[in-house]
Protein backbone atom coordinates (compact mmCIF):
# COMPACT_ATOMS: atom_id res chain seq x y z
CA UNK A 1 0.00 0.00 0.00
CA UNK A 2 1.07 3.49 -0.74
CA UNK A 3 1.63 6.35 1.96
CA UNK A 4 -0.76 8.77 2.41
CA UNK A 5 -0.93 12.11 4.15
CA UNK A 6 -1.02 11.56 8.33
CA UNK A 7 -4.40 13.42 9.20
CA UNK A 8 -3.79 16.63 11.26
CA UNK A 9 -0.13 16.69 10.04
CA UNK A 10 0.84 20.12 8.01
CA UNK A 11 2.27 19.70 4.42
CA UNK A 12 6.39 19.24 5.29
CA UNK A 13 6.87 21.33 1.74
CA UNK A 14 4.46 23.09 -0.95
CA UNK A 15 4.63 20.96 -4.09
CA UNK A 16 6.59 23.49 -5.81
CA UNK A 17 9.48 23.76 -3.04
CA UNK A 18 12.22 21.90 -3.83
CA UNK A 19 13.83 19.38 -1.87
CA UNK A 20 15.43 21.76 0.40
CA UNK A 21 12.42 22.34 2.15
CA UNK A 22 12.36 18.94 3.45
CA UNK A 23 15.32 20.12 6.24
CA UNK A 24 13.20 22.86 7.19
CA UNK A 25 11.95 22.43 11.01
CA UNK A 26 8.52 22.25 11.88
CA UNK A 27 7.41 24.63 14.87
CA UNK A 28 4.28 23.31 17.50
CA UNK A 29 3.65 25.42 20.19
CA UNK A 30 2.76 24.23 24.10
CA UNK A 31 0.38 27.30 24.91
CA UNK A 32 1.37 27.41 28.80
CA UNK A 33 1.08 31.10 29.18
CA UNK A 34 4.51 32.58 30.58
CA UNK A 35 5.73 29.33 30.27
CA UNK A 36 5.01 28.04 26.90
CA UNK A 37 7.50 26.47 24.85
CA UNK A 38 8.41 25.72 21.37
CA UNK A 39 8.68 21.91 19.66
CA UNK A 40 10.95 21.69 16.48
CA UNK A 41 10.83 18.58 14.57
CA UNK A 42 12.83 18.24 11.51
CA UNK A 43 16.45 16.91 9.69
CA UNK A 44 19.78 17.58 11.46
CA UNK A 45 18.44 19.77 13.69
CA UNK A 46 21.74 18.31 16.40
CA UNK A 47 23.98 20.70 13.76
CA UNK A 48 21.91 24.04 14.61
CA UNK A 49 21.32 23.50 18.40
CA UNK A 50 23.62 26.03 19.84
CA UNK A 51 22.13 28.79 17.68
CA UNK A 52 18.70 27.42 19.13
CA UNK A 53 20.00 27.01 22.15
CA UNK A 54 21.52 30.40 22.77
CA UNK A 55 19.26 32.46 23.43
CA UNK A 56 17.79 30.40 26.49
CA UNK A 57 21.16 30.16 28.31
CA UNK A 58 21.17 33.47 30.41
CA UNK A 59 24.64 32.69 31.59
CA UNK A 60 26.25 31.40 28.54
CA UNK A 61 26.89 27.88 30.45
CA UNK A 62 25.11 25.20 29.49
CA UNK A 63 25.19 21.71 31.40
CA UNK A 64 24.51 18.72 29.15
CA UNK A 65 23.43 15.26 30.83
CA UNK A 66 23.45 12.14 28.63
CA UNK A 67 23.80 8.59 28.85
CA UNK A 68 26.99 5.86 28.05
CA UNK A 69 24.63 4.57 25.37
CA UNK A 70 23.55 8.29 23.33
CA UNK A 71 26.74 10.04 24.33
CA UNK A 72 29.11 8.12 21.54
CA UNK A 73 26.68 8.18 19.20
CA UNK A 74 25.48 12.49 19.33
CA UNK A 75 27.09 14.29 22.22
CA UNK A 76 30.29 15.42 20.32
CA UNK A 77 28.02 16.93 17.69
CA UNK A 78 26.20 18.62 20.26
CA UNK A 79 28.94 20.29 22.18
CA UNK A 80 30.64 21.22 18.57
CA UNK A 81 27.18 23.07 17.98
CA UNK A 82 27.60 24.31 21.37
CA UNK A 83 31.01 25.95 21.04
CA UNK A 84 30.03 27.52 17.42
CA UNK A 85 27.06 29.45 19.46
CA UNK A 86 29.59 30.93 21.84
CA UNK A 87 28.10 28.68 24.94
CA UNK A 88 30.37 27.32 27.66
CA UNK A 89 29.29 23.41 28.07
CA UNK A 90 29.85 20.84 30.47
CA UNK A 91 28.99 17.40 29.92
CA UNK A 92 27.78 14.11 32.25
CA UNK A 93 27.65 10.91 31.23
CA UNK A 94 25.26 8.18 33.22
CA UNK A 95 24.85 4.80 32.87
CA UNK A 96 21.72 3.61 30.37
CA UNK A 97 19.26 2.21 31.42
CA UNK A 98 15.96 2.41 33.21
CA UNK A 99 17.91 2.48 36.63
CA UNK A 100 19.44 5.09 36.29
CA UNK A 101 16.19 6.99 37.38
CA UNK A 102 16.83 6.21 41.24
CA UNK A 103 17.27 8.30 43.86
CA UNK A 104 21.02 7.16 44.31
CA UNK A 105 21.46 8.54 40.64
CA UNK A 106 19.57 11.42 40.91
CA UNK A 107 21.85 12.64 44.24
CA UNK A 108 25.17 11.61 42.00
CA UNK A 109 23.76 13.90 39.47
CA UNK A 110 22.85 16.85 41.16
CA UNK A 111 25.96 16.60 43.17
CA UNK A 112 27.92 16.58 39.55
CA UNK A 113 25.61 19.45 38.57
CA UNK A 114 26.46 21.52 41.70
CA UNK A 115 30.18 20.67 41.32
CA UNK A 116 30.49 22.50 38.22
CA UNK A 117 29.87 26.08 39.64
CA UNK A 118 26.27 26.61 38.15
CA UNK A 119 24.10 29.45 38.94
CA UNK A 120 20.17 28.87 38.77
CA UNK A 121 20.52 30.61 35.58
CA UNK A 122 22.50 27.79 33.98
CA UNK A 123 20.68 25.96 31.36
CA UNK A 124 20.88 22.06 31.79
CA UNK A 125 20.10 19.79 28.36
CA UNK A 126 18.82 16.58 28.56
CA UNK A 127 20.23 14.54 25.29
CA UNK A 128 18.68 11.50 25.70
CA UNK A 129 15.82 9.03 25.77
CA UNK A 130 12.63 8.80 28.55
CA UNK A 131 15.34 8.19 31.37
CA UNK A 132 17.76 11.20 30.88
CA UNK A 133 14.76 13.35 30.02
CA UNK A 134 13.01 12.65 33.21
CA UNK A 135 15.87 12.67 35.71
CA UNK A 136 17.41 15.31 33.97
CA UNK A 137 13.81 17.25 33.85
CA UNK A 138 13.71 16.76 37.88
CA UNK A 139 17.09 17.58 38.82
CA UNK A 140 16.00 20.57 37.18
CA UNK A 141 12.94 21.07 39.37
CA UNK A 142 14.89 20.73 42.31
CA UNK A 143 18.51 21.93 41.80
CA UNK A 144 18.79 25.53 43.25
CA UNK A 145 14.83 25.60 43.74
CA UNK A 146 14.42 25.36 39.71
CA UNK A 147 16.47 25.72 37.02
CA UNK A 148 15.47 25.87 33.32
CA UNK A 149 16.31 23.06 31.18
CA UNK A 150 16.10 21.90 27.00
CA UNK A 151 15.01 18.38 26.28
CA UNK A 152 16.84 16.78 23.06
CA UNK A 153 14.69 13.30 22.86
CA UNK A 154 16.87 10.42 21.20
CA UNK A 155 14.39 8.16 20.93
CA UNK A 156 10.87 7.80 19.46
CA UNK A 157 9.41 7.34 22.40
CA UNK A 158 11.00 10.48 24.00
CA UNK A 159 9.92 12.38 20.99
CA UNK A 160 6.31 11.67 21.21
CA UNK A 161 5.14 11.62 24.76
CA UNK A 162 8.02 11.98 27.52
CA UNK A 163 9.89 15.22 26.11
CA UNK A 164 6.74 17.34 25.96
CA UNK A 165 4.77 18.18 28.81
CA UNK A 166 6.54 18.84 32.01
CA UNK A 167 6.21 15.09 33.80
CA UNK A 168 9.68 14.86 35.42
CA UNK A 169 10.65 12.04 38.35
CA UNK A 170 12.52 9.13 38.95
CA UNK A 171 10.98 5.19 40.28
CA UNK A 172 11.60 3.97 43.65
CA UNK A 173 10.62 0.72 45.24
CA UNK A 174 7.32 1.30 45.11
CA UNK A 175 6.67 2.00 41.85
CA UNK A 176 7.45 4.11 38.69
CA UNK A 177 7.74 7.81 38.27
CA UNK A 178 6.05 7.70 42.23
CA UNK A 179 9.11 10.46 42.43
CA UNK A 180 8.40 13.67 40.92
CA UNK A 181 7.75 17.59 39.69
CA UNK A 182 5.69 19.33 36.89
CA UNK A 183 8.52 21.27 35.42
CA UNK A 184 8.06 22.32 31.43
CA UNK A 185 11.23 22.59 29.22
CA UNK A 186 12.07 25.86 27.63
CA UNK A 187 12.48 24.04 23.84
CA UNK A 188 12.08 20.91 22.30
CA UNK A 189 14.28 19.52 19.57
CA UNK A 190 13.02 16.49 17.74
CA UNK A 191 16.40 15.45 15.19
CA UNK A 192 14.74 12.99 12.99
CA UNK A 193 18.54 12.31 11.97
CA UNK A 194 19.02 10.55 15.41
CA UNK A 195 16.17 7.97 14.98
CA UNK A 196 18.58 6.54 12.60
CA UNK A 197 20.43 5.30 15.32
CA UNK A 198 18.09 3.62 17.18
CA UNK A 199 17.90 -0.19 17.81
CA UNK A 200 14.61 -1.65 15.38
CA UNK A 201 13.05 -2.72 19.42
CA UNK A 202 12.87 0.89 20.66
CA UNK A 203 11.47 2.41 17.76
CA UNK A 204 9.03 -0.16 18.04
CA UNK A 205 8.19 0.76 21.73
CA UNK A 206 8.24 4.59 21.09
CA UNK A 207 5.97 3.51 18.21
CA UNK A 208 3.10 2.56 20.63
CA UNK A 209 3.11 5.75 21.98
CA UNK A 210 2.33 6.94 18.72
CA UNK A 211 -0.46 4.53 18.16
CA UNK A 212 -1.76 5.68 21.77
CA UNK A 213 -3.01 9.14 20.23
CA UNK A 214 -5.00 7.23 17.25
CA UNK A 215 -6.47 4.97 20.20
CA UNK A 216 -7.52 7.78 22.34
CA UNK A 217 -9.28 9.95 20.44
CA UNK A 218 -7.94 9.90 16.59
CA UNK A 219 -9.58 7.41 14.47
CA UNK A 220 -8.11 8.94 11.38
CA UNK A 221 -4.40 8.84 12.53
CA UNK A 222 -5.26 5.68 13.84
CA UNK A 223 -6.12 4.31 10.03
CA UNK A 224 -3.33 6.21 8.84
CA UNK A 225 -0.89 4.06 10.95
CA UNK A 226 -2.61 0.87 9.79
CA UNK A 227 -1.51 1.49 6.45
CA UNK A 228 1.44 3.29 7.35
CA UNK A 229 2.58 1.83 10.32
CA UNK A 230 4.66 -0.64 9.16
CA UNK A 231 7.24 1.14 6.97
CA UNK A 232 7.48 3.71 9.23
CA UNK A 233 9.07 1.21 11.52
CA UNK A 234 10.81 -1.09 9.23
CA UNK A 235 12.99 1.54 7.78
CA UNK A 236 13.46 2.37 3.75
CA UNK A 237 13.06 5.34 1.18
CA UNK A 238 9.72 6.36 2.91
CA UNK A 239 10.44 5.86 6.38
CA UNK A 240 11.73 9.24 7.32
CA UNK A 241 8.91 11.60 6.29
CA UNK A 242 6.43 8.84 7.83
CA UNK A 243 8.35 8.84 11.18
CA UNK A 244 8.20 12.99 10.77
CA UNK A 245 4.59 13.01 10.01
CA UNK A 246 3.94 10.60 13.19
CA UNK A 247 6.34 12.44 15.23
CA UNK A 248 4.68 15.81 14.10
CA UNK A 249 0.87 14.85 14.69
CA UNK A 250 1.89 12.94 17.85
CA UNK A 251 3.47 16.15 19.29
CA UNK A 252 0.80 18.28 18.01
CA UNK A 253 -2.05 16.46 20.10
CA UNK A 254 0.41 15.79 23.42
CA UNK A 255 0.69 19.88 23.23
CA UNK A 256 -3.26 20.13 22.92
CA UNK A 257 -3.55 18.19 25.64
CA UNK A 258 -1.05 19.36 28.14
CA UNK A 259 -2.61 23.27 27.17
CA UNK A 260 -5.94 22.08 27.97
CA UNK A 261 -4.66 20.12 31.63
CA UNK A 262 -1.32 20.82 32.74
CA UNK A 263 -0.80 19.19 36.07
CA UNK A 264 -3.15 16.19 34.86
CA UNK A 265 -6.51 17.01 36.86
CA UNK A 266 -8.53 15.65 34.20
CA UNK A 267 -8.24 14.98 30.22
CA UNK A 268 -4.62 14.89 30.15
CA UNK A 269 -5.05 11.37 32.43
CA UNK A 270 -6.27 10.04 28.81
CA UNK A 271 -2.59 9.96 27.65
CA UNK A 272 -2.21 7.12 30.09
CA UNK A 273 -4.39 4.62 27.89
CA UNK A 274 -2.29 1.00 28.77
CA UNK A 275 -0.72 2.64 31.40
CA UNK A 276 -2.02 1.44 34.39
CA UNK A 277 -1.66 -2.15 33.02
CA UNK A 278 1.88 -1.09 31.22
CA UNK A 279 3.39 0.00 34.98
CA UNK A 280 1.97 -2.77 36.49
CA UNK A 281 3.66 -5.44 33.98
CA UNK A 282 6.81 -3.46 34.08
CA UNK A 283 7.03 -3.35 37.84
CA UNK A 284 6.64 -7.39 37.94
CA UNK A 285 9.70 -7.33 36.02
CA UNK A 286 11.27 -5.49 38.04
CA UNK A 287 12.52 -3.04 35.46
CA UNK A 288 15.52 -5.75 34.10
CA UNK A 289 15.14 -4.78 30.60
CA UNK A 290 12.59 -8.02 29.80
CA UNK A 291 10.09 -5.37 29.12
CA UNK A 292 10.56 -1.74 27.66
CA UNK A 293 8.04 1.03 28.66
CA UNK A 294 6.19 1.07 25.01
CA UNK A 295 6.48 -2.98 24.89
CA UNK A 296 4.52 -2.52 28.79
CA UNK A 297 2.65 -0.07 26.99
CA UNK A 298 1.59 -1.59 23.58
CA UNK A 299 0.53 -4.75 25.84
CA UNK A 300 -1.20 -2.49 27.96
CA UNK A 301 -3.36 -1.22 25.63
CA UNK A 302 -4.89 -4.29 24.45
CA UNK A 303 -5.80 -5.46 27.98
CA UNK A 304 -7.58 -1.97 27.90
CA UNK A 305 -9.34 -2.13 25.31
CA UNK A 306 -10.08 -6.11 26.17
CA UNK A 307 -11.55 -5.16 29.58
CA UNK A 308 -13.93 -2.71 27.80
CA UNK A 309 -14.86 -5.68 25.50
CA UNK A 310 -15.61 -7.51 28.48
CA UNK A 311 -17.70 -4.59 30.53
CA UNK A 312 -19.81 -4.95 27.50
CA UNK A 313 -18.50 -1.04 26.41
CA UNK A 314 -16.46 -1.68 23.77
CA UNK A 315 -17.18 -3.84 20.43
CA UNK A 316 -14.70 -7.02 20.21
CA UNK A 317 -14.23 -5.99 16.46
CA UNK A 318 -12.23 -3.01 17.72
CA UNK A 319 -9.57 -4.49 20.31
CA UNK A 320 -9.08 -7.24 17.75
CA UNK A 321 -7.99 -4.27 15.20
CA UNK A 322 -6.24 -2.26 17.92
CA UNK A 323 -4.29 -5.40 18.82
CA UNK A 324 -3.74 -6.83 14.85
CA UNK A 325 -2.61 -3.46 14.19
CA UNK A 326 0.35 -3.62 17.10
CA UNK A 327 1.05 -7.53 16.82
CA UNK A 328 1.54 -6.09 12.79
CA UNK A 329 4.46 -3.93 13.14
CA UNK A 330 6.07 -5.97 15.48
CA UNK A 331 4.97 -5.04 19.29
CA UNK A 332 3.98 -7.73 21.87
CA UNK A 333 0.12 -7.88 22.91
CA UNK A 334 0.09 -10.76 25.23
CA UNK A 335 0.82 -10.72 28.62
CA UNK A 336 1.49 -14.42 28.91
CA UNK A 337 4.65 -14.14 26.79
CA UNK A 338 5.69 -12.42 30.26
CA UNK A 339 4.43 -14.22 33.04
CA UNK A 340 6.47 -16.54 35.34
CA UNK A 341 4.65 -18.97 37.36
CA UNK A 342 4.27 -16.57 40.39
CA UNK A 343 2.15 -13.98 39.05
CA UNK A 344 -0.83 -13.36 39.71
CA UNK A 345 -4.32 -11.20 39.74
CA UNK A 346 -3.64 -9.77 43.04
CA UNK A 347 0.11 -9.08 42.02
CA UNK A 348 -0.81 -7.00 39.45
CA UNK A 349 -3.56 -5.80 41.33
CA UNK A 350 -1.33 -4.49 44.17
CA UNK A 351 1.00 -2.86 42.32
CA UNK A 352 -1.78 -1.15 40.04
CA UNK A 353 -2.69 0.33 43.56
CA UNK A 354 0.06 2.22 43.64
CA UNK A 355 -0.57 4.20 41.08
CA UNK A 356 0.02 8.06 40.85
CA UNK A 357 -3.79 7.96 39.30
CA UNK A 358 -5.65 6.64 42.46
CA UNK A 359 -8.01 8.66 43.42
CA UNK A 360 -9.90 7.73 47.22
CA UNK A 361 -8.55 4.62 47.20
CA UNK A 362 -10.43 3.95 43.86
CA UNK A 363 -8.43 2.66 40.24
CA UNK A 364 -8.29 5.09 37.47
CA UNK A 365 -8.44 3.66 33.99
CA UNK A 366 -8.34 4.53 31.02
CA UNK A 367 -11.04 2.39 28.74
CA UNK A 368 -12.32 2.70 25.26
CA UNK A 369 -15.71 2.58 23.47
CA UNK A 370 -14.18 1.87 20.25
CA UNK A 371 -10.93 3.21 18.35
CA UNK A 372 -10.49 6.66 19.24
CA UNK A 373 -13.27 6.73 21.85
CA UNK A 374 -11.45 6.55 25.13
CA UNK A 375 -12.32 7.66 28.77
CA UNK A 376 -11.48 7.84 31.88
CA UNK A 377 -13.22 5.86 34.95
CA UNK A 378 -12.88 4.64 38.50
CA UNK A 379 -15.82 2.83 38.07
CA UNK A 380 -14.44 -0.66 37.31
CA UNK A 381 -15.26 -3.13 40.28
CA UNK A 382 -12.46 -5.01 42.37
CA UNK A 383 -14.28 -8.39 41.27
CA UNK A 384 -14.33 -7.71 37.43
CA UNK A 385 -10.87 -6.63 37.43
CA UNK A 386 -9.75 -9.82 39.17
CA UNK A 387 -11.31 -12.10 36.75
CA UNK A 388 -10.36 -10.17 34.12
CA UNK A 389 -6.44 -10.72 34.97
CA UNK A 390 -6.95 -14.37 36.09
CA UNK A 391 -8.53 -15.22 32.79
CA UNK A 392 -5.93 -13.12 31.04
CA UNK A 393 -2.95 -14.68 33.21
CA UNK A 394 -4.54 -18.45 32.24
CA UNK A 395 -6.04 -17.67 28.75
């Protein structure tokens, strides 16, 4: 099947612009008042960031944190761009990994921060996935009582959800992300260049972020993605616009959202859809790299929409498309691919009530009446959500 245009994604050129046009950045807005930001997505934008960059670092020293993993593959070029702007930068390296969002890491990396003379006017820059943005995002909450900071997302996932919005915070041993501040970025800078890097198996989790926004409330994107979907992720001649046309209309309805509910009182809880599952899955194993957030989430999202199949809300046509559509382009959707012998309904129900989005001691969840028809509800009973996990755990 041929590509089409994504729904609610600009034109990247007029048909008479010549190929140049195709490096030019695309500019989405998050409408926060005083604190509104800019997202860039386009080509090479890694090359230009100091001149981007610039104008937000009030002290002319900017502190970049990465990870062993990004930091061979980008940092160089970013301090090179750096040095051309006329900025001062320092540079920390952590380890990879979803660990590295601890509290033990999060004191080693403020301490490095604070080591290096910085004033509260210092501009830290987050070069890295979901990890280094968040911990990076809440040292900058807390360092000096707030300090502004840039996110540069390496990874599809970071582009489309975590780098936009202001969710900052590290896990603990209770849970994921229980460790945290609303603190917005001053800019955004999605490199498409860098997605060329990635390994095939996170593209393919940040790519169920990206099918999250057709499953909420985007039946059009959603379609898109069906025929889409798969050479976006797969790679080739048409890959790159695709993945800048998803990155582009992802961003775009993250920004709506987060404009519309900040500090997640009400719709913005929607971006969660496979979430409350997705944490749950991930926290049984035990973060150890079995399971990546998107995977958690992509599997997530099907027991969503397969609980609202069985509360009689949702039609069974629909989670069979939502999870053909992920099992397609190469995500799991079946939790028993997972399991070990020792899980269990109340397991998963215990750790699902530790969730950031309980509310009186009551579940929030995020169900669906159909593609693109999701809600939010702490309406679903202890009992049906216990023999909805047995029968999922034993199917």
């Amino acid at each position: 099947m041929t590509a089409s245009p994504a729904p609610h994604v600009d034109s990247l050129a007029d048909s008479r612009a010549d190929s140049r046009a195709e490096s030019l950045a695309e500019s989405l807005a998050v409408d926060l008042g005083a604190r509104s930001y800019d997202i860039l997505v386009g080509d090479d934008l890694l090359a230009g960031a100091g001149a981007r960059i610039a104008p937000l670092a009030r002290t002319g020293h900017v502190v970049v944190v990465t990870d062993a993993n990004v930091a061979p593959l980008h940092l160089d070029r970013l301090m090179a761009s750096l040095a051309a702007a006329g900025l001062r930068a320092d540079a920390i390296t952590l380890p990879a990994g979803e660990a590295t969002k601890s509290l033990t890491h999060l004191d080693g990396l403020i301490d490095r921060i604070l080591g290096l003379g910085v004033e509260r006017a210092t501009l830290l820059v987050a070069l890295g996935g979901g990890v280094i943005g968040d911990i990076v995002g809440f040292a900058a909450a807390v360092t000096l009582r707030g300090m502004d900071f840039v996110q540069i997302p390496t990874t599809l996932l970071a582009q489309v959800d975590s780098s936009v919005g202001g969710k900052t915070g590290i896990n603990c041993r209770h849970g994921k992300n229980l460790i945290g501040a609303f603190h917005q970025p001053r800019l955004v800078l999605a490199d498409m260049d860098v997605l060329e890097t990635l390994p095939e198996r996170e593209l393919l989790a940040g790519y169920a972020e990206v099918a999250k926004y057709g499953l909420i409330d985007d039946p059009d994107l959603f379609a898109w993605l069906e025929v889409n979907g798969p050479a976006l992720c797969q790679g080739g001649g048409n890959a790159r616009p695709l993945r800048r046309q998803a990155v582009v209309a992802s961003c775009r309805a993250k920004a709506r959202v987060v404009a519309e509910d900040e500090l997640e009182t009400g719709r913005r809880a929607l971006l969660n859809l496979g979430h409350t599952f997705g944490h749950a899955l991930e926290a049984e194993c035990a973060y150890d790299g079995r399971l990546l957030h998107g995977e958690a989430v992509a599997i997530g999202m099907v027991m969503a929409f397969d609980l609202s199949v069985r509360l009689g809300l949702c039609p069974a046509a629909d989670a069979d498309r939502a999870r053909a559509h992920l099992a397609a382009v190469g995500l799991p959707t079946d939790i028993r691919a997972l399991r070990r012998d020792d899980w269990t309904a109340e397991r998963l129900m215990a750790h699902m009530g530790k969730d950031k989005k309980v509310l009186e001691g009551r579940l929030t969840f995020i169900l669906a009446r159909g593609i693109g028809q999701s809600f939010i509800t702490r309406e679903v009973a202890a009992d049906d959500l216990r023999t909805f996990l047995e029968e999922t755990l034993t199917a």
